[in-house]
Protein backbone atom coordinates (compact mmCIF):
# COMPACT_ATOMS: atom_id res chain seq x y z
CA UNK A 1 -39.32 58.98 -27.29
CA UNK A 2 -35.63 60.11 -25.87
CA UNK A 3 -34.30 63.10 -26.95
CA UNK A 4 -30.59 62.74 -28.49
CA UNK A 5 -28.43 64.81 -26.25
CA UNK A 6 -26.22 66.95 -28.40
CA UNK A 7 -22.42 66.01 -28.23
CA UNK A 8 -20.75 68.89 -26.43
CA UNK A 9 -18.05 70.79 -28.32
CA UNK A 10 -14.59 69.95 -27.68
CA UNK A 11 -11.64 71.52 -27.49
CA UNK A 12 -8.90 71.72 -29.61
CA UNK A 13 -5.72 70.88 -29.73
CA UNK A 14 -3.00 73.16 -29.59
CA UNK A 15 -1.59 73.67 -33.09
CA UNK A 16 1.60 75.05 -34.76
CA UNK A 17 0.66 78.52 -33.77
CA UNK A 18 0.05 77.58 -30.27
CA UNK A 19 3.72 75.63 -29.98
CA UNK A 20 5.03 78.95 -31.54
CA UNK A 21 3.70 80.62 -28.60
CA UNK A 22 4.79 78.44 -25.93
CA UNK A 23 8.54 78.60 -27.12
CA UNK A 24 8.09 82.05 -27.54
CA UNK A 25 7.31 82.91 -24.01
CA UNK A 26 10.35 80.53 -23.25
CA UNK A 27 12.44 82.66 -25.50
CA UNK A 28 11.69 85.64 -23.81
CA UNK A 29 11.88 84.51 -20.57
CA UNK A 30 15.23 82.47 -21.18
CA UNK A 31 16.05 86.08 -22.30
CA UNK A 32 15.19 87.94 -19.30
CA UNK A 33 16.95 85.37 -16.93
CA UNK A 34 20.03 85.70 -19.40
CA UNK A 35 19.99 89.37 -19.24
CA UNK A 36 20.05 90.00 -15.71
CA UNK A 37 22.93 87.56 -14.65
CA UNK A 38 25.02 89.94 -17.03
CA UNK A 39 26.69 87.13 -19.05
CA UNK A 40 25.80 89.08 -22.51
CA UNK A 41 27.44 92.33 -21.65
CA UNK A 42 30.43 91.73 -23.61
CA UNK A 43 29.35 90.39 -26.65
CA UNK A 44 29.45 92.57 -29.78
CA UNK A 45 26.65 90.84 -31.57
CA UNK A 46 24.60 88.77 -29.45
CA UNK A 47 21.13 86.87 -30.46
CA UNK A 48 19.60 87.45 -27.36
CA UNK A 49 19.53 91.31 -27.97
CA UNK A 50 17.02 90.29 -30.48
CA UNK A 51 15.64 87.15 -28.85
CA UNK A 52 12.78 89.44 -27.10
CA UNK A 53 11.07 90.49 -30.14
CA UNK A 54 11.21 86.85 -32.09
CA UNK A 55 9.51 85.69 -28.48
CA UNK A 56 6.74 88.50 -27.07
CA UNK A 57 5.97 88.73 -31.53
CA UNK A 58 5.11 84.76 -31.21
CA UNK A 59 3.59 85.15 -27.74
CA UNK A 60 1.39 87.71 -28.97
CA UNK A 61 0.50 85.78 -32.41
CA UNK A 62 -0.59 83.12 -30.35
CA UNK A 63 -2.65 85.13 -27.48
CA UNK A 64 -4.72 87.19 -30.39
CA UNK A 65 -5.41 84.00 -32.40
CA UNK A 66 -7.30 82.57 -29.23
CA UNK A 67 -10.17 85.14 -29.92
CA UNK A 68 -11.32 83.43 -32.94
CA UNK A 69 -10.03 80.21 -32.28
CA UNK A 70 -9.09 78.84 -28.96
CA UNK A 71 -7.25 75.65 -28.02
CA UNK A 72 -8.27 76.09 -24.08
CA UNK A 73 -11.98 76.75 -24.81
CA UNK A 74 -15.01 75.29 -26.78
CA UNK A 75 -16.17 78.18 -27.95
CA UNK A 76 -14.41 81.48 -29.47
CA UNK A 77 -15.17 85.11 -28.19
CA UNK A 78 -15.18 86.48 -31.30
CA UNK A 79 -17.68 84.92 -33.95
CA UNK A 80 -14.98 85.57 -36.58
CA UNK A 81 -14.06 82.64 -38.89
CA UNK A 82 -10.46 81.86 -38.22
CA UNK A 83 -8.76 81.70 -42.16
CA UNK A 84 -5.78 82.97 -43.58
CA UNK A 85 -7.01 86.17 -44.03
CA UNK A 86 -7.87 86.31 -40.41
CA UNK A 87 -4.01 85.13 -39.51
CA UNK A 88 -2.45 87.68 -41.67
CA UNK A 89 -4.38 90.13 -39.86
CA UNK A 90 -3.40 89.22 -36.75
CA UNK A 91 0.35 89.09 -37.87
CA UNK A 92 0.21 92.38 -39.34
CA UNK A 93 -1.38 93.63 -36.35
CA UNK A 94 1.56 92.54 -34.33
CA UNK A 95 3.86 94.33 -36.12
CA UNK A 96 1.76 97.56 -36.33
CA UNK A 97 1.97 97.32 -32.25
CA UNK A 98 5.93 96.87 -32.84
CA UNK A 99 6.15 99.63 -34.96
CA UNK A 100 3.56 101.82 -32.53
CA UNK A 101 5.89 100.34 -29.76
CA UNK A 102 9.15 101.22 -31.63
CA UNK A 103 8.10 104.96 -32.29
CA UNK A 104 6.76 105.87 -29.15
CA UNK A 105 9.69 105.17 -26.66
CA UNK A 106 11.78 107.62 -28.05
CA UNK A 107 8.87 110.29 -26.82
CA UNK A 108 8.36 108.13 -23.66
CA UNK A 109 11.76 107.78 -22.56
CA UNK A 110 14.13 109.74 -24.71
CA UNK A 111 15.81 106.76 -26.24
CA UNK A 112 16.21 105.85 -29.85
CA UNK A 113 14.05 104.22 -32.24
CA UNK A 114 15.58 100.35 -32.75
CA UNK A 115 15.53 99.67 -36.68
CA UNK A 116 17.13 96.42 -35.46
CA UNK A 117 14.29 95.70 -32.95
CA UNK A 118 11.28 96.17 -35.52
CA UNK A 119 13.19 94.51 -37.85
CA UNK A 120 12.89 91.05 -35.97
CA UNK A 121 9.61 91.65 -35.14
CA UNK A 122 8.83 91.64 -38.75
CA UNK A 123 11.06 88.46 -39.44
CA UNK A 124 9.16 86.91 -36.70
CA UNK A 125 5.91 87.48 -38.06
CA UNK A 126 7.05 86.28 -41.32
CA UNK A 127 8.37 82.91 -39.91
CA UNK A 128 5.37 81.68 -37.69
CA UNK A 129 2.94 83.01 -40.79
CA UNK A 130 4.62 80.76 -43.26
CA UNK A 131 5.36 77.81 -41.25
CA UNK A 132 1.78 77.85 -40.47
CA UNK A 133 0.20 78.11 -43.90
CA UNK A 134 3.32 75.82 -45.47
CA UNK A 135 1.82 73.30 -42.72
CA UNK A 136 -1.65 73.71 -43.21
CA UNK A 137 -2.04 74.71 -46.90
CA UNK A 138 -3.68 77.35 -48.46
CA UNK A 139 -7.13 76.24 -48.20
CA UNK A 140 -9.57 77.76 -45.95
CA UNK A 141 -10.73 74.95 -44.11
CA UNK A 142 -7.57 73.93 -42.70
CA UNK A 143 -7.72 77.28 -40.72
CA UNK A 144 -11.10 77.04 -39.57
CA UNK A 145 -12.12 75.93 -35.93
């Protein structure tokens, strides 16, 4: 008698926090590029003072949430169901790092702490949390792996 062969596990596909991710690294980049040609010197208000936080907040939403579950692997490193719960945590996590970040470059290199900074991060965090659950729902399953 033949042994069934257990199907292997698959990957995932990348979801809304993933695509978050992906334009948030372009953000930031885009940013960078922007930044050192100089064309945003003169501006009085300009979004991509900003832009940096809304893009390395959904970067890093997207990096910690492959821990529990991962789009580019079958199996997750941490054995942590992935649920709401588990996504607030990571969002609030990112903004305790912004607000760590935020606090200690003033020590680091005598600057100023950036209300305006921290203040996007947090708006960030707010946005990619509630387009995800508005997309998935509420229920705990749609979060899972």
């Amino acid at each position: 008698m033949r042994e069934k062969r257990q199907k292997p596990q698959t990957r995932r596909k990348p979801g809304t926090i993933e695509v978050f991710g992906i334009v948030g690294l372009a953000i930031w980049l885009l940013t960078l590029v922007v930044r050192k040609t100089g064309a945003i010197e003169n501006a009085s208000f300009n979004w991509f003072w900003f832009a940096p936080n809304f893009g390395g907040a959904w970067f890093a939403t997207a990096c910690l949430k492959q821990f529990f579950a991962p789009c580019a692997a079958a199996k997750p490193i941490l054995p942590i169901a992935f649920t709401v719960k588990t996504f607030l945590a990571i969002c609030l996590g990112v903004v305790l790092l912004a607000v760590i970040n935020e606090w200690t470059t003033p020590l680091q290199t005598g600057g100023r702490f950036d209300l305006g900074d921290l203040l996007s991060t947090i708006l960030a965090e707010a946005i990619v949390f509630f387009a995800v659950v508005a997309r998935n729902g509420k229920q705990e399953s749609a979060f899972e792996a």
